[in-house]
PDB file of N, CA and C in Angstrom:
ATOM      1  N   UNK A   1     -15.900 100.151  39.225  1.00  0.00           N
ATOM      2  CA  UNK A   1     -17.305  99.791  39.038  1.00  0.00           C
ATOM      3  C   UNK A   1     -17.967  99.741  40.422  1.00  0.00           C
ATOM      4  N   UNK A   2     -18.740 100.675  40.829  1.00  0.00           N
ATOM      5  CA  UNK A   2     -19.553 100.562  42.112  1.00  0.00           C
ATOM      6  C   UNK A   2     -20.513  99.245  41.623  1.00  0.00           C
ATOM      7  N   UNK A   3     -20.035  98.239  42.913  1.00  0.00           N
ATOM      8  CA  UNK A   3     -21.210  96.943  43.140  1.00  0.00           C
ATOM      9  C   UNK A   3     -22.475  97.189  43.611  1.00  0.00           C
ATOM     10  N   UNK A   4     -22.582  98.453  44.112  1.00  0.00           N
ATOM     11  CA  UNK A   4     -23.873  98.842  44.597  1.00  0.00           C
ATOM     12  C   UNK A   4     -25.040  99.162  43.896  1.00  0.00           C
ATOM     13  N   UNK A   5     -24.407  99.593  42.458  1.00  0.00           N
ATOM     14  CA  UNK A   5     -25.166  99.940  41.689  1.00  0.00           C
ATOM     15  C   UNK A   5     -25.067  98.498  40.751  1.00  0.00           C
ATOM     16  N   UNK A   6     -24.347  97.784  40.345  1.00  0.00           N
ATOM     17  CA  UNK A   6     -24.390  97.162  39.787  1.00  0.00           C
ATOM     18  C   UNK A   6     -25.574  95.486  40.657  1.00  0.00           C
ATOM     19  N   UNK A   7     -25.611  95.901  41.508  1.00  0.00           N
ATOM     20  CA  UNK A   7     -26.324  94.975  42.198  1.00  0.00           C
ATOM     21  C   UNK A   7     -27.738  95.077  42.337  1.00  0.00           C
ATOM     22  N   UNK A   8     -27.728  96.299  42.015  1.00  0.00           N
ATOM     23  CA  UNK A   8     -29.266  97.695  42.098  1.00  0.00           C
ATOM     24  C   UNK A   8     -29.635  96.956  40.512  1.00  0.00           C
ATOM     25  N   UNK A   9     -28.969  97.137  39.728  1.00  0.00           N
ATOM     26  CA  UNK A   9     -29.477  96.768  38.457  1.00  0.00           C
ATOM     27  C   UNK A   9     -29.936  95.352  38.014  1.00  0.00           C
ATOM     28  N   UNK A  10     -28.967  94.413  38.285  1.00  0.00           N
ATOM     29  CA  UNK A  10     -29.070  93.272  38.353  1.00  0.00           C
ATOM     30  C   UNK A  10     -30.589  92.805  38.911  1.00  0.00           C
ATOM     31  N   UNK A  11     -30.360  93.101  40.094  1.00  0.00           N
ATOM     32  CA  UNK A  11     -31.957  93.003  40.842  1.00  0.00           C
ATOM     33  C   UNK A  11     -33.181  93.532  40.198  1.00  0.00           C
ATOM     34  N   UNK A  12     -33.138  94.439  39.873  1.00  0.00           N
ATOM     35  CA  UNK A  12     -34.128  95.305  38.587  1.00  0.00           C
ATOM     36  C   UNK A  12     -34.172  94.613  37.176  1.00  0.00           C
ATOM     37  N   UNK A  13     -33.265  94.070  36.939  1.00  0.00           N
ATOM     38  CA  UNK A  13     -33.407  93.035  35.849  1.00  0.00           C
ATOM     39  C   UNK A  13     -33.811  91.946  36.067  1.00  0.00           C
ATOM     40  N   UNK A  14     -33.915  91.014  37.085  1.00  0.00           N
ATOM     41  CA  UNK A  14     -34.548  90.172  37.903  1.00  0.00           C
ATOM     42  C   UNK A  14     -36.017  90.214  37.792  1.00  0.00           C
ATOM     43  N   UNK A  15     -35.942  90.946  38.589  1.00  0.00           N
ATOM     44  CA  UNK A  15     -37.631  91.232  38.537  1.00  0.00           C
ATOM     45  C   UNK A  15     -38.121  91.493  37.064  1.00  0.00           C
ATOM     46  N   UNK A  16     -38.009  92.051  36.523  1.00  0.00           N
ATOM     47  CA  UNK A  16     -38.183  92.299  35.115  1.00  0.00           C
ATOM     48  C   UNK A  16     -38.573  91.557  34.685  1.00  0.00           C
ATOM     49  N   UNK A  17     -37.540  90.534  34.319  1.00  0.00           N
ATOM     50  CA  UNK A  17     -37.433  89.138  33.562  1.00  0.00           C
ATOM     51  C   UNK A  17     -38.215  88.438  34.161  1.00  0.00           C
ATOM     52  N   UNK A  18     -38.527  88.170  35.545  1.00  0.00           N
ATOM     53  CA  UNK A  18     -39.489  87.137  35.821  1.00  0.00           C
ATOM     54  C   UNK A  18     -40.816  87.657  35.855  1.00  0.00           C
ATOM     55  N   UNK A  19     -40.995  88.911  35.359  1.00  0.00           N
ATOM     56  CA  UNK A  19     -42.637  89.272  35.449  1.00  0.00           C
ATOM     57  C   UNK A  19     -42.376  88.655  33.857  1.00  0.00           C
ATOM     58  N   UNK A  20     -41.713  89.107  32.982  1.00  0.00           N
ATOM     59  CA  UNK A  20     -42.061  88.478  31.759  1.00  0.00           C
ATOM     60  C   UNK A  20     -42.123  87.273  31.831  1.00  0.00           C
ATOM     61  N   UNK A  21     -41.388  86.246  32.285  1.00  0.00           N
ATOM     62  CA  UNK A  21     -41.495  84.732  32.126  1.00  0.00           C
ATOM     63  C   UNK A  21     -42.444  84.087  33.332  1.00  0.00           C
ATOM     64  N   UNK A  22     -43.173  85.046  33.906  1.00  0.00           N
ATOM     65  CA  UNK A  22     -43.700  84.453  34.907  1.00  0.00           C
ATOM     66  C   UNK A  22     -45.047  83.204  34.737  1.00  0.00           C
ATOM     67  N   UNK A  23     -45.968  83.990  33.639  1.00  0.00           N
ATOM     68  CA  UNK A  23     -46.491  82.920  33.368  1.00  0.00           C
ATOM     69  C   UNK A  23     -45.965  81.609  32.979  1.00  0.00           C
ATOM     70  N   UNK A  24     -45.572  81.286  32.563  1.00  0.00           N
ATOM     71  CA  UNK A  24     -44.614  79.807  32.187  1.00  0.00           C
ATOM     72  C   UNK A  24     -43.816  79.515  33.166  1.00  0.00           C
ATOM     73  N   UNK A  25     -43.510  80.067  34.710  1.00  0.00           N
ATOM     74  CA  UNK A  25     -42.854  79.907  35.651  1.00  0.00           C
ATOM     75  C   UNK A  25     -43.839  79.371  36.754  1.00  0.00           C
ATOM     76  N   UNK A  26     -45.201  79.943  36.486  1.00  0.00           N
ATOM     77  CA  UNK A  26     -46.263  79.485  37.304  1.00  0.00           C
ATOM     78  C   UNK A  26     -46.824  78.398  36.848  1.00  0.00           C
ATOM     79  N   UNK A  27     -46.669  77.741  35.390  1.00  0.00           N
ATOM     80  CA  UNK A  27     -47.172  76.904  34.996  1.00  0.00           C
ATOM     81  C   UNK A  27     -46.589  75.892  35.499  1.00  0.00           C
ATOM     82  N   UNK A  28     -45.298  75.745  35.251  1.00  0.00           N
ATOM     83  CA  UNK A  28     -44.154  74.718  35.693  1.00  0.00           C
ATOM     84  C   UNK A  28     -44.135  74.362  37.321  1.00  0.00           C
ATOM     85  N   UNK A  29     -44.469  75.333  38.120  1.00  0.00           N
ATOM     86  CA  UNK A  29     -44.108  75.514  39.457  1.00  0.00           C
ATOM     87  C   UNK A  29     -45.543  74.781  39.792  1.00  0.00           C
ATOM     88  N   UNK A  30     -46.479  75.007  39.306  1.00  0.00           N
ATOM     89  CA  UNK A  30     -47.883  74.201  39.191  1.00  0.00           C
ATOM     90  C   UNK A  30     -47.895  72.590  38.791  1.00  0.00           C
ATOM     91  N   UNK A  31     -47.213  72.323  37.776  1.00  0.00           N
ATOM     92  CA  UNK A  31     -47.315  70.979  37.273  1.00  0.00           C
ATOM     93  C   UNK A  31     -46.017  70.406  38.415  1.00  0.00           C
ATOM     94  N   UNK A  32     -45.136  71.067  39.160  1.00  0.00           N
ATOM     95  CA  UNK A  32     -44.543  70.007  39.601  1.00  0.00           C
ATOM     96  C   UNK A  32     -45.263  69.773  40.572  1.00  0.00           C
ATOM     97  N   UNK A  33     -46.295  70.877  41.920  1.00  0.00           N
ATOM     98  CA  UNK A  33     -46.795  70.589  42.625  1.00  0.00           C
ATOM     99  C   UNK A  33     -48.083  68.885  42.232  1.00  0.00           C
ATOM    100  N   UNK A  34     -48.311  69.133  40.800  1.00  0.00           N
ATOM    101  CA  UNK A  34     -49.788  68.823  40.311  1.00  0.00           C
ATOM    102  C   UNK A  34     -48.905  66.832  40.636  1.00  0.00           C
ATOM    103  N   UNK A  35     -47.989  67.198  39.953  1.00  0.00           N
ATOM    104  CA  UNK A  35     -47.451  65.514  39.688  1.00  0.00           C
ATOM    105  C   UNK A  35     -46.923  65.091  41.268  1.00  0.00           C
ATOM    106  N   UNK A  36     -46.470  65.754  42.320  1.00  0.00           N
ATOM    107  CA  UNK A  36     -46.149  65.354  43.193  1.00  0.00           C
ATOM    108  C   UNK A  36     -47.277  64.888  44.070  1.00  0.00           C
ATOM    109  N   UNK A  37     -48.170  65.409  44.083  1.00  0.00           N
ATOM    110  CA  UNK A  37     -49.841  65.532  44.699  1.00  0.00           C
ATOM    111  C   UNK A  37     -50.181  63.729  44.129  1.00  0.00           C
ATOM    112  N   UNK A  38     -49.662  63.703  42.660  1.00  0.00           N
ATOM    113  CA  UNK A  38     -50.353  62.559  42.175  1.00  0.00           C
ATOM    114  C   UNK A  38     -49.325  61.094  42.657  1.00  0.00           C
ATOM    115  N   UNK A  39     -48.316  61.755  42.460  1.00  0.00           N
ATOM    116  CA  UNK A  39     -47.450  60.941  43.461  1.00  0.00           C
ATOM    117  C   UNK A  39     -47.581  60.228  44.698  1.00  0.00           C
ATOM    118  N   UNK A  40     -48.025  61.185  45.102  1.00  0.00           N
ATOM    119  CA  UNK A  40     -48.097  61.390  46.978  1.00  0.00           C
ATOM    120  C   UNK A  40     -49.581  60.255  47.193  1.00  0.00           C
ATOM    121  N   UNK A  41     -50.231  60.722  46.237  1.00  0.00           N
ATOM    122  CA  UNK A  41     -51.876  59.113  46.457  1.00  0.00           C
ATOM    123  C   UNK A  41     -50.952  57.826  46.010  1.00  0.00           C
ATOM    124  N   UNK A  42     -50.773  57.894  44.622  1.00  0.00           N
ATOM    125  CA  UNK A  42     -50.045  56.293  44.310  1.00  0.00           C
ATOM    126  C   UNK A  42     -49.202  56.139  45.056  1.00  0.00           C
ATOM    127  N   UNK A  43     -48.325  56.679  45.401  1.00  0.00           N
ATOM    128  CA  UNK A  43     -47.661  55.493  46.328  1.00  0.00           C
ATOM    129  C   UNK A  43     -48.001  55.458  48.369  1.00  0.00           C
ATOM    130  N   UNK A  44     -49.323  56.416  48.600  1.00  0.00           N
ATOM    131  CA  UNK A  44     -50.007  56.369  49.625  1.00  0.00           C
ATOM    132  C   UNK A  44     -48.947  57.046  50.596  1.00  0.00           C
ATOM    133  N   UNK A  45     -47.757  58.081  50.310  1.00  0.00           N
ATOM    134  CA  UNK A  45     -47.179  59.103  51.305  1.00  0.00           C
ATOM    135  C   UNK A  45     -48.564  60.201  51.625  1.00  0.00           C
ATOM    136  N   UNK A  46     -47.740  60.386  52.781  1.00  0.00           N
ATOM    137  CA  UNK A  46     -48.657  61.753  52.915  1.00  0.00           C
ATOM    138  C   UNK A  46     -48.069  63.283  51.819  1.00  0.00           C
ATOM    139  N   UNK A  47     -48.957  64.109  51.757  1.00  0.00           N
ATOM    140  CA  UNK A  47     -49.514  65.322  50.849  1.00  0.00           C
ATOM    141  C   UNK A  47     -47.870  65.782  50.982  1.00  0.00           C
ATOM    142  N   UNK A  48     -48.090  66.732  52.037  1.00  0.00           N
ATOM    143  CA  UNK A  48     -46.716  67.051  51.874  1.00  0.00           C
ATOM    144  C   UNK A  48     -45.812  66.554  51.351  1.00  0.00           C
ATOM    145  N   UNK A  49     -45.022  65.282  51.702  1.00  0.00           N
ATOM    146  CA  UNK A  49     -44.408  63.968  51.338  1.00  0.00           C
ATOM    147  C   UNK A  49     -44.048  64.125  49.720  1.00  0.00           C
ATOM    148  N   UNK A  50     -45.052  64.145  48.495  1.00  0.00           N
ATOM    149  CA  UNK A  50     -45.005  64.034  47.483  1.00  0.00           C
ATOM    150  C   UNK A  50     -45.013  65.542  47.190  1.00  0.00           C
ATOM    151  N   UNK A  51     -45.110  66.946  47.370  1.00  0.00           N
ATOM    152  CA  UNK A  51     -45.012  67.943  46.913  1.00  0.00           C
ATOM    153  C   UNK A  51     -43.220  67.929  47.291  1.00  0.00           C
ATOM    154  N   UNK A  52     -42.574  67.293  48.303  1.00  0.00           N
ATOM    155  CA  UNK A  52     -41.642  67.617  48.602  1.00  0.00           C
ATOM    156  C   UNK A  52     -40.402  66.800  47.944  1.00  0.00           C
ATOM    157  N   UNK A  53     -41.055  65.477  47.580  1.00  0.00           N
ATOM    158  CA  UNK A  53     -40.371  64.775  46.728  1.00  0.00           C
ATOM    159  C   UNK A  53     -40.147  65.676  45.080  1.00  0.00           C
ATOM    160  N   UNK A  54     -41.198  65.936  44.490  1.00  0.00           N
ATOM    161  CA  UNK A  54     -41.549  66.665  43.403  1.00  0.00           C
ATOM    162  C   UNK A  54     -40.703  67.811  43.728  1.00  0.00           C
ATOM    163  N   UNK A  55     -40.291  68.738  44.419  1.00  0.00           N
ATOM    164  CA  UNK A  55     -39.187  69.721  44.587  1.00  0.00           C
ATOM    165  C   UNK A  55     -37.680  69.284  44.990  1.00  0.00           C
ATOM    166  N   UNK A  56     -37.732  68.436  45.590  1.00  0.00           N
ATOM    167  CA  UNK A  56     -36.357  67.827  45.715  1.00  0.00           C
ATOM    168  C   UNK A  56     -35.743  67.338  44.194  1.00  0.00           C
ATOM    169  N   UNK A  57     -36.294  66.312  43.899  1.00  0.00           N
ATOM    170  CA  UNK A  57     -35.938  65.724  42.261  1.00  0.00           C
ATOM    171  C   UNK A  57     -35.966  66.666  41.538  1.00  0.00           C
ATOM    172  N   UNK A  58     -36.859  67.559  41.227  1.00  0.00           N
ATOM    173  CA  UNK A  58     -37.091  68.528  40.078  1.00  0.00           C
ATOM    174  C   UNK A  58     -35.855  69.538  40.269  1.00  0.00           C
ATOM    175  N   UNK A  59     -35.681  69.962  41.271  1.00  0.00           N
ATOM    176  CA  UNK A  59     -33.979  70.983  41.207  1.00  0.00           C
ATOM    177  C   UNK A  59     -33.283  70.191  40.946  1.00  0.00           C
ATOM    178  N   UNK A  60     -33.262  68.740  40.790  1.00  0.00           N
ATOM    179  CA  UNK A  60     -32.496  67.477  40.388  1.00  0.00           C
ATOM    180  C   UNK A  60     -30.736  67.726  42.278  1.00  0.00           C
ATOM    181  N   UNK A  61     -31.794  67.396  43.260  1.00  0.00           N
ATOM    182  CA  UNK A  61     -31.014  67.714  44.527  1.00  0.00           C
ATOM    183  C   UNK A  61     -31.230  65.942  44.442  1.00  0.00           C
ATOM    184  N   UNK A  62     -32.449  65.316  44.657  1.00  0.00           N
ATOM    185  CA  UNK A  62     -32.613  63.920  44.962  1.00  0.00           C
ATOM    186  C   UNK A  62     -31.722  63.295  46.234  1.00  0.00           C
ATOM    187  N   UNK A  63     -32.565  63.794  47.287  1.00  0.00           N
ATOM    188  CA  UNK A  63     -31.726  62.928  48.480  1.00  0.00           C
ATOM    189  C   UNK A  63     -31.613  61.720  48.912  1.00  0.00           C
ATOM    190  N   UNK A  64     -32.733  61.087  47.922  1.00  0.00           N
ATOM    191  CA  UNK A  64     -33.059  59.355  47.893  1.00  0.00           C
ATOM    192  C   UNK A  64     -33.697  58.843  49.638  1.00  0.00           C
ATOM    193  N   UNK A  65     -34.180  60.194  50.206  1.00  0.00           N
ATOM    194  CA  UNK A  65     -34.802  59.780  51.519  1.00  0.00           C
ATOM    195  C   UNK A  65     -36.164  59.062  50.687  1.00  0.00           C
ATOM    196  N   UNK A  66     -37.327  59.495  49.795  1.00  0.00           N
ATOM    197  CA  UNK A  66     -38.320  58.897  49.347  1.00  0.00           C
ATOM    198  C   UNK A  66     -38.251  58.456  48.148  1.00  0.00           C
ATOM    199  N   UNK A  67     -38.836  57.227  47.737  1.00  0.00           N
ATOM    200  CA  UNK A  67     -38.499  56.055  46.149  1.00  0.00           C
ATOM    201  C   UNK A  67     -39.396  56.030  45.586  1.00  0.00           C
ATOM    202  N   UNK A  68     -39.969  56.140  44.771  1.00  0.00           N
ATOM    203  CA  UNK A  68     -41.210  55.595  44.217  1.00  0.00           C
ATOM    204  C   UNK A  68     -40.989  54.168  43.397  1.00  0.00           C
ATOM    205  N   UNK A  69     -41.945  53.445  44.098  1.00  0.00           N
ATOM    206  CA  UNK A  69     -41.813  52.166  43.825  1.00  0.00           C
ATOM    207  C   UNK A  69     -42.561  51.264  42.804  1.00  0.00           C
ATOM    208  N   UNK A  70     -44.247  52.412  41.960  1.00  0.00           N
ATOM    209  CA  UNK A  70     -44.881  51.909  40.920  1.00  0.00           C
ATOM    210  C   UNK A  70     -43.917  52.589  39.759  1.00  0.00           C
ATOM    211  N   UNK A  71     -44.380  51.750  38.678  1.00  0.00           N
ATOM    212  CA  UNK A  71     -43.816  52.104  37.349  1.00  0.00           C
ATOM    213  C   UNK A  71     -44.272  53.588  36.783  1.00  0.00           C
ATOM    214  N   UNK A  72     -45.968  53.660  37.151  1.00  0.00           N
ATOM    215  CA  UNK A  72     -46.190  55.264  36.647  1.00  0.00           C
ATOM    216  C   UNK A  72     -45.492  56.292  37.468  1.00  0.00           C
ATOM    217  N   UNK A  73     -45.512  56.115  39.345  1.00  0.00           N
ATOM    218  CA  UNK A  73     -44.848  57.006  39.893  1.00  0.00           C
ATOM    219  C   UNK A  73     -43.383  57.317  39.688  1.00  0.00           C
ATOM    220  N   UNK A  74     -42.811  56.253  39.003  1.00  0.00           N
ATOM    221  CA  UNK A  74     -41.869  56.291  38.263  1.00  0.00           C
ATOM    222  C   UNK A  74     -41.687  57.114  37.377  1.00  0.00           C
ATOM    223  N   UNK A  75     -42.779  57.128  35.909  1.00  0.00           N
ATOM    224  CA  UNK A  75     -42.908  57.688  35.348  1.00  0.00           C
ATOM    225  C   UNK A  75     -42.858  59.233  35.314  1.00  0.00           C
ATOM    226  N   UNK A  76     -43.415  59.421  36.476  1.00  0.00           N
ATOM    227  CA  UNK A  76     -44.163  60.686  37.065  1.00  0.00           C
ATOM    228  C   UNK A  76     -42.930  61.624  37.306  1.00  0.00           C
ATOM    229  N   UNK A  77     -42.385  60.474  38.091  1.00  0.00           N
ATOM    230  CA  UNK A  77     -40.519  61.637  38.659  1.00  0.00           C
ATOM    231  C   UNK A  77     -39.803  61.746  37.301  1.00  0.00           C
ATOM    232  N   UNK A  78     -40.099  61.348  36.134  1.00  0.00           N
ATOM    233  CA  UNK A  78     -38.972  61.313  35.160  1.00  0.00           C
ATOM    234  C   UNK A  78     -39.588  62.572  34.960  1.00  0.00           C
ATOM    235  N   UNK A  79     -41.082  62.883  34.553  1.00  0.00           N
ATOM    236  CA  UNK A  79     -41.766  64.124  34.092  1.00  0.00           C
ATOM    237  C   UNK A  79     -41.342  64.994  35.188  1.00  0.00           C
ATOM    238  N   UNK A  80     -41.320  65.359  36.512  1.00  0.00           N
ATOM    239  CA  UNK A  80     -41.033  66.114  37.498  1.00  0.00           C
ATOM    240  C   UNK A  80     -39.578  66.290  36.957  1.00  0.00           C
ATOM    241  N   UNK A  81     -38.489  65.056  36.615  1.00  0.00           N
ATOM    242  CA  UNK A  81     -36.537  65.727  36.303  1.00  0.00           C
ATOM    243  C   UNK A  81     -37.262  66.695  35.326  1.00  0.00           C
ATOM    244  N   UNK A  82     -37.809  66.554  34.070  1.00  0.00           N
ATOM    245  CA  UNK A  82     -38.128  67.351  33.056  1.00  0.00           C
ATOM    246  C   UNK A  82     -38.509  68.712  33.340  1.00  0.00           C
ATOM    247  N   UNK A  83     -39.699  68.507  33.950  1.00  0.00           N
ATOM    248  CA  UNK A  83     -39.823  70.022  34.631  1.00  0.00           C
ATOM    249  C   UNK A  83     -39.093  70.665  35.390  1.00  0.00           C
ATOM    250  N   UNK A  84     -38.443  70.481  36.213  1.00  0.00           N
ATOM    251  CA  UNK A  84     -37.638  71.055  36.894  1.00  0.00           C
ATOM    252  C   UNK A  84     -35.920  71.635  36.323  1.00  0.00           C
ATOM    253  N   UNK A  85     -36.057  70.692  35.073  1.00  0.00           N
ATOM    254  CA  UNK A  85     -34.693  71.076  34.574  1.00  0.00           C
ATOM    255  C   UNK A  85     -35.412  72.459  33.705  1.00  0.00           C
ATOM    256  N   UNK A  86     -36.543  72.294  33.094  1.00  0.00           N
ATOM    257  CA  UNK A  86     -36.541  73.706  32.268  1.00  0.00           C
ATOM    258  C   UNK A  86     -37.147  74.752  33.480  1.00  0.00           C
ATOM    259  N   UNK A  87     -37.670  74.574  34.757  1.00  0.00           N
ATOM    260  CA  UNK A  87     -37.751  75.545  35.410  1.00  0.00           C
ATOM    261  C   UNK A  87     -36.323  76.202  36.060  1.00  0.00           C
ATOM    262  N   UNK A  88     -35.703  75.300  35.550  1.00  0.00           N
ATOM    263  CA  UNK A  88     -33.686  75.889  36.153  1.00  0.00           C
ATOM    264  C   UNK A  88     -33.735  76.699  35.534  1.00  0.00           C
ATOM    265  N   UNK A  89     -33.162  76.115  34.443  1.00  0.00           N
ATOM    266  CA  UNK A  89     -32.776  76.978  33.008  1.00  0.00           C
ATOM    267  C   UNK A  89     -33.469  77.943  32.973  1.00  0.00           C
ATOM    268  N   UNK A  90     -35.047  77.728  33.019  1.00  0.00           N
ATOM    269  CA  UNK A  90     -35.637  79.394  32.773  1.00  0.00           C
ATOM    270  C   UNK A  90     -35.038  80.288  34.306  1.00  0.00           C
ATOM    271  N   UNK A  91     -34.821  80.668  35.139  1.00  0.00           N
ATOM    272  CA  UNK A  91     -34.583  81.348  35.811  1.00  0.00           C
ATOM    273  C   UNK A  91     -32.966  81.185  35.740  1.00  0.00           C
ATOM    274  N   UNK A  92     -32.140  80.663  35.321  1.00  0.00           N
ATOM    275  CA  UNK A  92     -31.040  80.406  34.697  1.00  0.00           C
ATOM    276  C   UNK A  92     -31.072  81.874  33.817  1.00  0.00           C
ATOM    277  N   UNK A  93     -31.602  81.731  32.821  1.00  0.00           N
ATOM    278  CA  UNK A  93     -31.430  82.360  31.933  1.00  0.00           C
ATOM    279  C   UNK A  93     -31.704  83.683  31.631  1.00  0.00           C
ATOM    280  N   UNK A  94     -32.692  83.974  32.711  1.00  0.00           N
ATOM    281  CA  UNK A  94     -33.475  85.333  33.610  1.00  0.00           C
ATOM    282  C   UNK A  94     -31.686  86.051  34.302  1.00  0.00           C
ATOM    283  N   UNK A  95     -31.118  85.275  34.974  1.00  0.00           N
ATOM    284  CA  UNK A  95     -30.770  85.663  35.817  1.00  0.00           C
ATOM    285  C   UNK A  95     -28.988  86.123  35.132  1.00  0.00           C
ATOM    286  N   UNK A  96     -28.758  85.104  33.957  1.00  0.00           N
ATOM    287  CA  UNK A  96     -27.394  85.980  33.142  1.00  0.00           C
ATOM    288  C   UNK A  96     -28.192  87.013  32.192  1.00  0.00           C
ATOM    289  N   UNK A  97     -29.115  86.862  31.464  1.00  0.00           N
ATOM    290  CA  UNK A  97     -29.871  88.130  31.079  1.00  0.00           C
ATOM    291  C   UNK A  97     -29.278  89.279  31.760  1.00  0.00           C
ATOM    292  N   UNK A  98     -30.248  89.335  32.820  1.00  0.00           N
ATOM    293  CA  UNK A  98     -30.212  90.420  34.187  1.00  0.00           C
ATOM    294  C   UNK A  98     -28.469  90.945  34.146  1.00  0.00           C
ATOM    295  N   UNK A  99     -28.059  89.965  34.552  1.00  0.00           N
ATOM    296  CA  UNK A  99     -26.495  90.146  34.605  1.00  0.00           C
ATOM    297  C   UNK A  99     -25.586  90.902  33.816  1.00  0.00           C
ATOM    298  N   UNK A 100     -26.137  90.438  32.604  1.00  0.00           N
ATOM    299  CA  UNK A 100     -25.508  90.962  31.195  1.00  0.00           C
ATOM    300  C   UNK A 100     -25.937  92.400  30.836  1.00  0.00           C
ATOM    301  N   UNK A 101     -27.554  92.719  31.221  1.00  0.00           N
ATOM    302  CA  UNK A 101     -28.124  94.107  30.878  1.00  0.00           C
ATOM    303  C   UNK A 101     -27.037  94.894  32.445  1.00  0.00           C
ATOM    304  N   UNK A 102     -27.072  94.814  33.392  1.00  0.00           N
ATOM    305  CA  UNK A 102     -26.633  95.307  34.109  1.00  0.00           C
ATOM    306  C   UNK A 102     -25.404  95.632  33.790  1.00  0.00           C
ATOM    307  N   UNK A 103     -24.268  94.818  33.492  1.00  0.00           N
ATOM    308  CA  UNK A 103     -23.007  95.094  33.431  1.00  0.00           C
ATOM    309  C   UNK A 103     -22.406  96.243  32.054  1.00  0.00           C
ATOM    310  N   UNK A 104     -23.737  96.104  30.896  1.00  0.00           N
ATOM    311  CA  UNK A 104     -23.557  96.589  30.103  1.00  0.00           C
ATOM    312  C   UNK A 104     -24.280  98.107  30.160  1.00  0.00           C
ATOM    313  N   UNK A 105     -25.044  98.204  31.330  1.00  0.00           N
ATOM    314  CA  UNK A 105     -25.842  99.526  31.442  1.00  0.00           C
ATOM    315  C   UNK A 105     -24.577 100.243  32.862  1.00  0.00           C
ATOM    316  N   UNK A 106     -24.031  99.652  33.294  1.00  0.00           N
ATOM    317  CA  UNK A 106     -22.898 100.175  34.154  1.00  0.00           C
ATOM    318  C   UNK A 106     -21.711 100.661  33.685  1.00  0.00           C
ATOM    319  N   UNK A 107     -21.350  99.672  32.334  1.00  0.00           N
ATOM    320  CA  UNK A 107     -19.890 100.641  31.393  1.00  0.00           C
ATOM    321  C   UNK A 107     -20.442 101.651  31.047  1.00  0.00           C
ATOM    322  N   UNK A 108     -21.920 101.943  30.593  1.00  0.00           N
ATOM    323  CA  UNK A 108     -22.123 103.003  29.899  1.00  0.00           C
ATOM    324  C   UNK A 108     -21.998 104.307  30.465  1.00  0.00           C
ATOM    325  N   UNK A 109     -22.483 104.079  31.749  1.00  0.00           N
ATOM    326  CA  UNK A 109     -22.241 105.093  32.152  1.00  0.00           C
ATOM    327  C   UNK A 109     -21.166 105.560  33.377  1.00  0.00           C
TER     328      UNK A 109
END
């Protein structure tokens, strides 16, 4: 099995898949910025600060450098685990897709 080609494909299935799921990839990638932003006022971090919290938690990495200490900003990071777990999964699922069309368009030929 040349990897070269199989890597050629894979990648081409990639892209593929995320132009199809992209809208709902921009939505998600939007609401985590949107909740971290809202984050970042309630508990008075700076801007950055809360977009970066909102990407840390949401890949569910959580380095516990920043806490949120109100009950809604609380709230807020539970909605950010949420989003971020289905923004996994969707590119998760893009990406054995991809995998699977590739490996099966490489026996064929």
């Amino acid at each position: 099995m040349d990897s070269r080609r199989l890597r050629r494909r894979f990648m081409v299935g990639m892209r593929d898949g995320l132009g199809v799921v992209w809208p709902i990839l921009s939505v998600l990638l939007t609401l985590m910025v949107v909740l971290g932003i809202a984050i970042s006022f309630l508990e008075g971090w700076p801007l950055v600060d809360g977009i970066y919290f909102a990407f840390v938690s949401g890949l569910t990495i959580g380095y516990g450098d920043l806490v949120p200490k109100t009950l809604i900003s609380r709230t807020l990071a539970i909605c950010i685990g949420c989003t971020g777990i289905l923004l996994t999964g969707l590119v998760a699922a893009v990406g054995v897709h991809a995998l699977n069309t590739a490996l099966k368009e490489t026996r064929e030929t």
